[in-house]
Protein backbone atom coordinates (compact mmCIF):
# COMPACT_ATOMS: atom_id res chain seq x y z
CA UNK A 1 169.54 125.78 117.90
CA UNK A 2 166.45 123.87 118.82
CA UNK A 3 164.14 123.13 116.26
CA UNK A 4 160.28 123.58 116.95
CA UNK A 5 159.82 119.65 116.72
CA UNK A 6 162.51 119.29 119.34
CA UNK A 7 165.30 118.27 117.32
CA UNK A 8 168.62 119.48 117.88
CA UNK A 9 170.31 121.09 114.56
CA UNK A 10 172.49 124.12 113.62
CA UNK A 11 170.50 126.22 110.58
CA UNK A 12 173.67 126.41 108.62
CA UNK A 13 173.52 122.50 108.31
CA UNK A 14 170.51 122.39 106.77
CA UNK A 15 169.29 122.50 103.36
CA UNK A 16 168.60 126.11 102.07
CA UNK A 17 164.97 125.64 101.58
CA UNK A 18 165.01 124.42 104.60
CA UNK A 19 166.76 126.44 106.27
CA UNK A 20 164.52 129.45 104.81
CA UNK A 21 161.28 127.71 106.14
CA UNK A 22 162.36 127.84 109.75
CA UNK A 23 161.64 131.56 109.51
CA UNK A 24 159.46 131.79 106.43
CA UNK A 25 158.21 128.47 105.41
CA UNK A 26 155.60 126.08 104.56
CA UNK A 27 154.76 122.49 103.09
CA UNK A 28 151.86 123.13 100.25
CA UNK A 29 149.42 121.10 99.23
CA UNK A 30 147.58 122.34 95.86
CA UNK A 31 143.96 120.70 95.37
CA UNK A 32 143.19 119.23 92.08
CA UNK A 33 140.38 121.23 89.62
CA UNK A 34 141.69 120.72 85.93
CA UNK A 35 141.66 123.79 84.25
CA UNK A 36 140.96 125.72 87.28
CA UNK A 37 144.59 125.01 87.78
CA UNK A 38 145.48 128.33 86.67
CA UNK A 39 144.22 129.82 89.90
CA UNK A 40 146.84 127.40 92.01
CA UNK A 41 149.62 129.58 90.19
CA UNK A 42 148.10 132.92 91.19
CA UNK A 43 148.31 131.78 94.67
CA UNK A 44 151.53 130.22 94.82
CA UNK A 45 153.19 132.97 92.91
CA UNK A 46 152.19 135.59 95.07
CA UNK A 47 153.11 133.61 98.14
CA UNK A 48 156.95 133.06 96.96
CA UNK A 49 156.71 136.76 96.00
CA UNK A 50 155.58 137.37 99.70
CA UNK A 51 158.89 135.19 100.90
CA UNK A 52 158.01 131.78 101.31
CA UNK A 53 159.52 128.60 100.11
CA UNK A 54 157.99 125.48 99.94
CA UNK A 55 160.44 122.52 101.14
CA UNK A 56 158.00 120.03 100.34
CA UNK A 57 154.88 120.37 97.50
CA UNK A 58 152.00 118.19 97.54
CA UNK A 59 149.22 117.88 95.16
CA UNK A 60 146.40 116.25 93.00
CA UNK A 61 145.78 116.34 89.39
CA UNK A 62 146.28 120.05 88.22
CA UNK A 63 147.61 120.38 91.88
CA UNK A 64 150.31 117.72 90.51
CA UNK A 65 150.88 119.57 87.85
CA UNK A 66 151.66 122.71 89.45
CA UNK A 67 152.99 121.31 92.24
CA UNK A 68 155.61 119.60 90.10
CA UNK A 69 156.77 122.59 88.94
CA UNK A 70 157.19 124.76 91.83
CA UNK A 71 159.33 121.49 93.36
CA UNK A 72 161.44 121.56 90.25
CA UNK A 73 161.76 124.72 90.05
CA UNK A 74 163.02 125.58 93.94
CA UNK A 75 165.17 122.70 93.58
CA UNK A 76 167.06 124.44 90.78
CA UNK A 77 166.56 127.92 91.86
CA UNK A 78 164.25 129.21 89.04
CA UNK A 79 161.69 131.68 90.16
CA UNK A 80 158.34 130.66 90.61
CA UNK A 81 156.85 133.59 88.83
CA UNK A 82 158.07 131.41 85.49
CA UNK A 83 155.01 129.28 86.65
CA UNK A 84 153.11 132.24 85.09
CA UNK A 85 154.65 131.88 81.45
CA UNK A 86 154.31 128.35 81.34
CA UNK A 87 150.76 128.61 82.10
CA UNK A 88 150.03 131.44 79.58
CA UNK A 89 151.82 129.16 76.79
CA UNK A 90 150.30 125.69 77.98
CA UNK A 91 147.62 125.01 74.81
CA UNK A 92 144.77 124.13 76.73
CA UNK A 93 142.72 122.64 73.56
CA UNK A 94 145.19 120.00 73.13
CA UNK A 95 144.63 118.11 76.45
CA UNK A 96 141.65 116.84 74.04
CA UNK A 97 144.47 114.67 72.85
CA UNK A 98 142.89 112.44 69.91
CA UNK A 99 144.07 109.92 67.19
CA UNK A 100 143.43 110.53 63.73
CA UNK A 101 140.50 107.98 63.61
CA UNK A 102 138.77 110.26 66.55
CA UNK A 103 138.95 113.11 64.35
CA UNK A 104 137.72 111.89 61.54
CA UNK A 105 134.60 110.08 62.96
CA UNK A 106 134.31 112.78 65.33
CA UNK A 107 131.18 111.48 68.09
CA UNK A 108 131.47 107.88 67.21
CA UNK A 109 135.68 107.81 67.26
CA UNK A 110 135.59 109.13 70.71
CA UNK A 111 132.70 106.64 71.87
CA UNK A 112 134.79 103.66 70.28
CA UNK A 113 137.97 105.34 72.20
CA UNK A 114 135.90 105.30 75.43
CA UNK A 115 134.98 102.01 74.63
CA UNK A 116 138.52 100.45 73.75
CA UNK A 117 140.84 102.16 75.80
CA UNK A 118 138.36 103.68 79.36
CA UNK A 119 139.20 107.23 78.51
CA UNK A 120 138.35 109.17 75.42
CA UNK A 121 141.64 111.39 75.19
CA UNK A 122 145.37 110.41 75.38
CA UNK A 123 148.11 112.15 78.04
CA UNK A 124 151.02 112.26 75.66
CA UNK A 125 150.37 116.21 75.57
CA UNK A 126 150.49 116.79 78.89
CA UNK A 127 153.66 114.51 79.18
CA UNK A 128 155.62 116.01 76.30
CA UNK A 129 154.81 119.35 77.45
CA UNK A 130 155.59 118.65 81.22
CA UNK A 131 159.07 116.78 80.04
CA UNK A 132 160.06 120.02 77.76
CA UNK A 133 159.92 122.02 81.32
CA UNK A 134 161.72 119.61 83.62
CA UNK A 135 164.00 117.99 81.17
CA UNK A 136 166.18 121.37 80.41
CA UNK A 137 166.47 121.79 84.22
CA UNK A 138 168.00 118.17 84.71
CA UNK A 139 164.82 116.47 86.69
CA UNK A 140 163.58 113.42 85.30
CA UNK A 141 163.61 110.97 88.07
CA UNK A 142 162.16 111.49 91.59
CA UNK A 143 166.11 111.07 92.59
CA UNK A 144 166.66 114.85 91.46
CA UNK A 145 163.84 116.11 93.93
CA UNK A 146 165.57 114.19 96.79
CA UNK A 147 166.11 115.98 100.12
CA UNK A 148 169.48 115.32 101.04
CA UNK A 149 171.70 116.87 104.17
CA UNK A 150 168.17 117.73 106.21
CA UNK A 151 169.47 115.90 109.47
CA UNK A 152 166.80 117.94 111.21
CA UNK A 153 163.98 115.58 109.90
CA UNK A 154 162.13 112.72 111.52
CA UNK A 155 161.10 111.45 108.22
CA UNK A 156 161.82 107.98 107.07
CA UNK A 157 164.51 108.18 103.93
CA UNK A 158 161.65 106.71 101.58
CA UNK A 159 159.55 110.45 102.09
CA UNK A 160 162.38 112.79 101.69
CA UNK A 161 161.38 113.75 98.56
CA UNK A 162 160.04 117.47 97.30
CA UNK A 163 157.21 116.65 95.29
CA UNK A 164 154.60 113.86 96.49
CA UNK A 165 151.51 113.38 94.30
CA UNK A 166 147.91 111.46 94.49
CA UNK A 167 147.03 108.68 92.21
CA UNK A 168 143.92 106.33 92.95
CA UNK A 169 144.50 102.83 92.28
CA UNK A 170 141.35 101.04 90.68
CA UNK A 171 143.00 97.32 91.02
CA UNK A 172 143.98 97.77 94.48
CA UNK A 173 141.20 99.85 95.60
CA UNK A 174 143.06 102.77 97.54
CA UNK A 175 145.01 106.07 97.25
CA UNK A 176 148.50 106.20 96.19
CA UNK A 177 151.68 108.47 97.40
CA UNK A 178 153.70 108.82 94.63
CA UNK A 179 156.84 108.25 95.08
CA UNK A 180 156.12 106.99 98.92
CA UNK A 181 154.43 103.78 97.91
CA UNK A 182 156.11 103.22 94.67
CA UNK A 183 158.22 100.16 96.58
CA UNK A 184 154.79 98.43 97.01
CA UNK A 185 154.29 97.65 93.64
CA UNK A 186 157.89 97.65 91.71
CA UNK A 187 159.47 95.38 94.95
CA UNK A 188 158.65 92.64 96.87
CA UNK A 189 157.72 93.21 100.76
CA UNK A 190 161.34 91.60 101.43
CA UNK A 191 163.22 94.04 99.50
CA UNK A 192 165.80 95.62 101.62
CA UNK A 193 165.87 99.87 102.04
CA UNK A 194 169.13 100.56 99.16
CA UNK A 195 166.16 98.84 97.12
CA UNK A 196 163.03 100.23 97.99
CA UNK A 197 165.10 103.65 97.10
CA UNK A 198 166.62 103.33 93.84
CA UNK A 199 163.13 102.13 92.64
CA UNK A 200 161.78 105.57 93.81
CA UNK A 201 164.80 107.37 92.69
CA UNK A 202 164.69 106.00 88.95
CA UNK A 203 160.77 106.39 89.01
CA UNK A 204 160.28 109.04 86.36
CA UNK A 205 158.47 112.45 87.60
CA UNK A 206 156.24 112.89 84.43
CA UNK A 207 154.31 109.62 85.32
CA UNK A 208 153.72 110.23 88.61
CA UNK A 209 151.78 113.45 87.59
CA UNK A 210 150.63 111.67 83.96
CA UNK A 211 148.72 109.20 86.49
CA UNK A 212 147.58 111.80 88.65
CA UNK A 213 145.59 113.58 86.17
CA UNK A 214 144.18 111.00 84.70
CA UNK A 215 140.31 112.00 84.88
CA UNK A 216 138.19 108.87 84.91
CA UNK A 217 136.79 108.16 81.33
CA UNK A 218 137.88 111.45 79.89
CA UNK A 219 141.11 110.82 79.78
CA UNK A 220 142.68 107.02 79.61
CA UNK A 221 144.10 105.83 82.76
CA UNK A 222 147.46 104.86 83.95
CA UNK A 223 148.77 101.28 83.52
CA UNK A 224 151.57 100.59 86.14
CA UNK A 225 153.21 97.31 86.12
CA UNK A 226 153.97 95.94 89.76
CA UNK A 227 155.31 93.08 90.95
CA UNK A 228 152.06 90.93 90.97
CA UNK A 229 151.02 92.14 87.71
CA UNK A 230 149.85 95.65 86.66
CA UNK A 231 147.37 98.05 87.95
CA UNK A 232 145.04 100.65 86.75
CA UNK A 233 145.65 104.04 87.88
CA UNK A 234 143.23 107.14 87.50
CA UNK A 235 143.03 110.86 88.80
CA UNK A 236 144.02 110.97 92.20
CA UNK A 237 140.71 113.32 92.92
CA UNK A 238 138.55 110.04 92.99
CA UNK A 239 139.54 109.43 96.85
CA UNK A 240 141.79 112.48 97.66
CA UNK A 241 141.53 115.72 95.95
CA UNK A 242 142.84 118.04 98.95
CA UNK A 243 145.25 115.75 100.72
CA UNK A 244 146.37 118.71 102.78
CA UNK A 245 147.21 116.48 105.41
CA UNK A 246 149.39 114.32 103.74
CA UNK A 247 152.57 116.14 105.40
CA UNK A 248 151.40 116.16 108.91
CA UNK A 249 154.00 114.52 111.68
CA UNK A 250 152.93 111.02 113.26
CA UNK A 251 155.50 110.88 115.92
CA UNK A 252 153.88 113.12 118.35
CA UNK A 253 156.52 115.90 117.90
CA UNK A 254 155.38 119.59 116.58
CA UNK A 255 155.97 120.52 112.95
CA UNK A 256 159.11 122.59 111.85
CA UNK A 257 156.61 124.95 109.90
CA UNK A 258 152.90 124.85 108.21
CA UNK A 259 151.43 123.52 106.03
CA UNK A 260 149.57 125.49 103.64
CA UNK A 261 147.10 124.52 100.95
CA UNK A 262 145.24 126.19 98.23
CA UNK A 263 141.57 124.89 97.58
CA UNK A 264 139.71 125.66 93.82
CA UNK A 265 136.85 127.26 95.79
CA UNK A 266 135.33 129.56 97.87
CA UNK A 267 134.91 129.54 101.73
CA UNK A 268 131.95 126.98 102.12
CA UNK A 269 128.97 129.82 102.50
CA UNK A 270 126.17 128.96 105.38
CA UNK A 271 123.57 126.00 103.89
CA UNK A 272 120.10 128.26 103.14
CA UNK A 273 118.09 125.02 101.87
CA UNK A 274 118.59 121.59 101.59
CA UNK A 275 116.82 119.14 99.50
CA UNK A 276 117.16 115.29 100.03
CA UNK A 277 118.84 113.36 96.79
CA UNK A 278 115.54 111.60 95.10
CA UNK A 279 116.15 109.23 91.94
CA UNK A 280 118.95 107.07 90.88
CA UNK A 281 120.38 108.79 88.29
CA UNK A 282 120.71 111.80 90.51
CA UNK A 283 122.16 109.44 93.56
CA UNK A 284 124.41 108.06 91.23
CA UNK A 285 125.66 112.07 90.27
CA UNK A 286 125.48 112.61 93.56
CA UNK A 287 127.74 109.77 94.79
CA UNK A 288 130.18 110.97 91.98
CA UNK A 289 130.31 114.51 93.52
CA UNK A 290 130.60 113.60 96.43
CA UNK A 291 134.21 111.43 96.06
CA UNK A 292 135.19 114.09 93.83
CA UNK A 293 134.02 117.21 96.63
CA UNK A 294 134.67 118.02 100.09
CA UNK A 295 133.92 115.32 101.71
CA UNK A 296 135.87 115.75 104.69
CA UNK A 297 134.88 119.19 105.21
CA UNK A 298 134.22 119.31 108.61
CA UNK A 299 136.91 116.76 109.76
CA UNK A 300 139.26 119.50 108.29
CA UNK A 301 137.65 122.46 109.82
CA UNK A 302 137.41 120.78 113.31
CA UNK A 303 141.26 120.60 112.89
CA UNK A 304 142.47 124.31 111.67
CA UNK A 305 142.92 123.58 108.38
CA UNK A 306 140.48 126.11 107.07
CA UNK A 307 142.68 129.28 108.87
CA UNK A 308 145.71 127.66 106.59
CA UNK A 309 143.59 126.97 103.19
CA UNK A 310 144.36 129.80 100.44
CA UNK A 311 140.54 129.80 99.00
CA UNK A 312 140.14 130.58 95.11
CA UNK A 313 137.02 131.13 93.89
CA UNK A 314 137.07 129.22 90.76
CA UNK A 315 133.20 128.17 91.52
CA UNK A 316 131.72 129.43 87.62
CA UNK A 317 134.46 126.73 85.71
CA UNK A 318 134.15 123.84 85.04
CA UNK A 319 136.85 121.78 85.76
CA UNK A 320 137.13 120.01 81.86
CA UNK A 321 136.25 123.40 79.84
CA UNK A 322 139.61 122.73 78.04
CA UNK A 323 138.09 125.50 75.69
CA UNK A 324 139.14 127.87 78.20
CA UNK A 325 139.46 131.89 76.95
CA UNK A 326 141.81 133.88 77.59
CA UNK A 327 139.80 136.31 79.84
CA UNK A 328 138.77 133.93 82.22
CA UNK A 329 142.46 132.27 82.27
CA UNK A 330 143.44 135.78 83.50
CA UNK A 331 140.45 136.31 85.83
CA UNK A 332 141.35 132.79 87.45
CA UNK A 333 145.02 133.62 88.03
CA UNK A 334 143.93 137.12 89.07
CA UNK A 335 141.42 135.30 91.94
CA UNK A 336 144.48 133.17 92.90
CA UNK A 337 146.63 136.24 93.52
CA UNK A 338 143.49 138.19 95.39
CA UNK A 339 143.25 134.60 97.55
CA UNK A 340 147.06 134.80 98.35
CA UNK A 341 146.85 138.47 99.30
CA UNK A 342 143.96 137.77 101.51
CA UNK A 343 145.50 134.90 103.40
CA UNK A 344 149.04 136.92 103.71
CA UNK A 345 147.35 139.35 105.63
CA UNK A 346 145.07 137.36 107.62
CA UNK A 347 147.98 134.45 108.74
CA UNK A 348 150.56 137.12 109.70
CA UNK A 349 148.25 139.18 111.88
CA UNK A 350 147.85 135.71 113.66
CA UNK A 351 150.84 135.27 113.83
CA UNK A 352 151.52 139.02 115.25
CA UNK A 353 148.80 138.33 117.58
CA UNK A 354 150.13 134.65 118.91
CA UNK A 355 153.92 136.16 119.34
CA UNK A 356 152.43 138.76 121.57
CA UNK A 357 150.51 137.11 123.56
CA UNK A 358 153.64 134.41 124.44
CA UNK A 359 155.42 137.52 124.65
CA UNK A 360 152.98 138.66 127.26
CA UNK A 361 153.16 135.23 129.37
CA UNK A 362 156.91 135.49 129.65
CA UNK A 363 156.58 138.93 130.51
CA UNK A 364 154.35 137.76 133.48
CA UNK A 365 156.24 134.40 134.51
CA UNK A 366 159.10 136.92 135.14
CA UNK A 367 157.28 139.44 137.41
């Protein structure tokens, strides 16, 4: 058969995700939002109960996270509805991950802890908890979330991987692909290809994401070592929170399938007022809000991306509220399944519409 992007292959030779996403199929890219998080899993839950797979899963922060799991998870054929337990079990309070001197001097051990180490809480929960879901499944290395046998891809060997998350480097100044870039700092720029990929492959999934999330002061960053040296690596958010085009083709050819993503907010609503940013302190919020935000809103609109965004309204949390009840866990997952519905609908009655309207034009090229 010929493949949408022009490349000759025979379904049955591909991959079965793959292979699936030719008729029902879509990259993902989750957005980042902390504890909002739990509304990514409403969405992608409901879309795998809807019929799609995801052959490749992109994401920032709590889009890492989740991300990360629906990649492991298709890889070893687990449902993704299991998403949905680990989410309900996941201890929120402890992301607040502090030594004993923290909690015994309470204000002034998390001050010193900002002080000593640029983030008030440690990761290790996250990791542990992370590991104790991938680990039973036999995926601890990006090498078990290689693609292998799609000969239908353009992609170079160093991005056929399932899982691709966003880390921004504060020593290099710019946004990381984890594992895509990983040869730039563990190799030199000589280092041959059978190098550059068994330092991805060993590269250990959990750290990818543990960098990812890393919230700037709240929690501590990342320390990678590279070749030069080491660098310091914080929540990918800070330049790329919605890196929904991260799987888009650069060789001029058409995609395979979509890609969807799933934003932790609502459609942007019509501006009513606008009021000019007046004081430093509030430029300085401001600026922070802005690399955080959607910054490239209308770049992405001008480009379709909006018709192919899930949109959960997750606009009343706050991203760090690691106090989190259990009502508005459930209303946030509920919103993410509502989202999904909504999108279902309105992408497959675009898609009715677009079939039938080629349909139409072959009709009439025929007489």
């Amino acid at each position: 058969m010929t493949l949408t992007d022009g490349t000759q292959d025979a379904t049955g030779h591909l991959p079965d995700i793959e292979r699936q996403a030719l008729t029902r199929g879509a990259d993902l890219v989750l957005e980042g939002g902390g504890v909002k998080g739990i509304g990514l899993a409403g969405a992608v839950i409901t879309l795998a109960d809807a019929g799609y797979v995801f052959p490749r899963v992109g994401g920032t922060s709590a889009g890492a996270i989740v991300a990360c799991l629906v990649a492991a998870y298709q890889t070893r054929k687990v449902p993704l509805s299991q998403i949905r337990r680990d989410m309900e079990e996941l201890d929120y309070t402890r992301f607040r991950d502090q030594s004993r001197f923290q909690r015994t001097f309470g204000h002034v051990g998390r001050a010193a802890s900002l002080l000593a180490h640029q983030g008030v809480y440690r990761t290790d929960y996250l990791a542990s908890w992370l590991a104790g879901k991938l680990d039973p499944l036999g995926i601890r290395t990006f090498r078990d979330l290689r693609i292998d046998g799609d000969t239908g891809t353009g992609l170079p060997p160093e991005r056929r991987y399932r899982l691709v998350v966003h880390t921004s480097d504060l020593s290099r100044k710019c946004l990381v692909r984890l594992p895509w870039d990983l040869p730039k700092y563990l190799l030199p720029e000589t280092a041959s290809e059978e190098s550059r990929l068994a330092a991805i492959d060993g590269y250990r999934v959990v750290d990818a994401v543990r960098a990812s999330m890393s919230i700037p002061w709240f929690f501590r960053p990342f320390t990678q070592s590279s070749d030069a040296g080491s660098c310091t690596w914080v929540d990918g958010g800070l330049l790329q929170n919605f890196p929904i085009t991260v799987f888009n083709r650069n060789d001029g050819r058409l995609d395979r399938w979509p890609t969807f993503g799933v934003k932790l907010s609502g459609r942007p609503r019509p501006t009513q007022k606008e009021r000019a940013v007046l004081g430093n302190i509030a430029e300085l919020r401001a600026v922070a809000a802005t690399a955080l935000g959607q910054w490239n809103r209308y770049s992405l609109s001008d480009s379709g991306v909006d018709d192919r965004t899930v949109w959960v309204d997750t606009d009343d949390v706050s991203a760090t509220d690691f106090g989190i009840s259990r009502d508005v866990q459930e209303r946030l997952y509920a919103n993410g399944v509502d989202a999904a519905r909504t999108f279902i609908t309105q992408w497959e009655e675009a898609k009715r519409r677009k079939d039938a309207a080629v349909l139409a034009e072959a009709r009439a090229r025929l007489g």
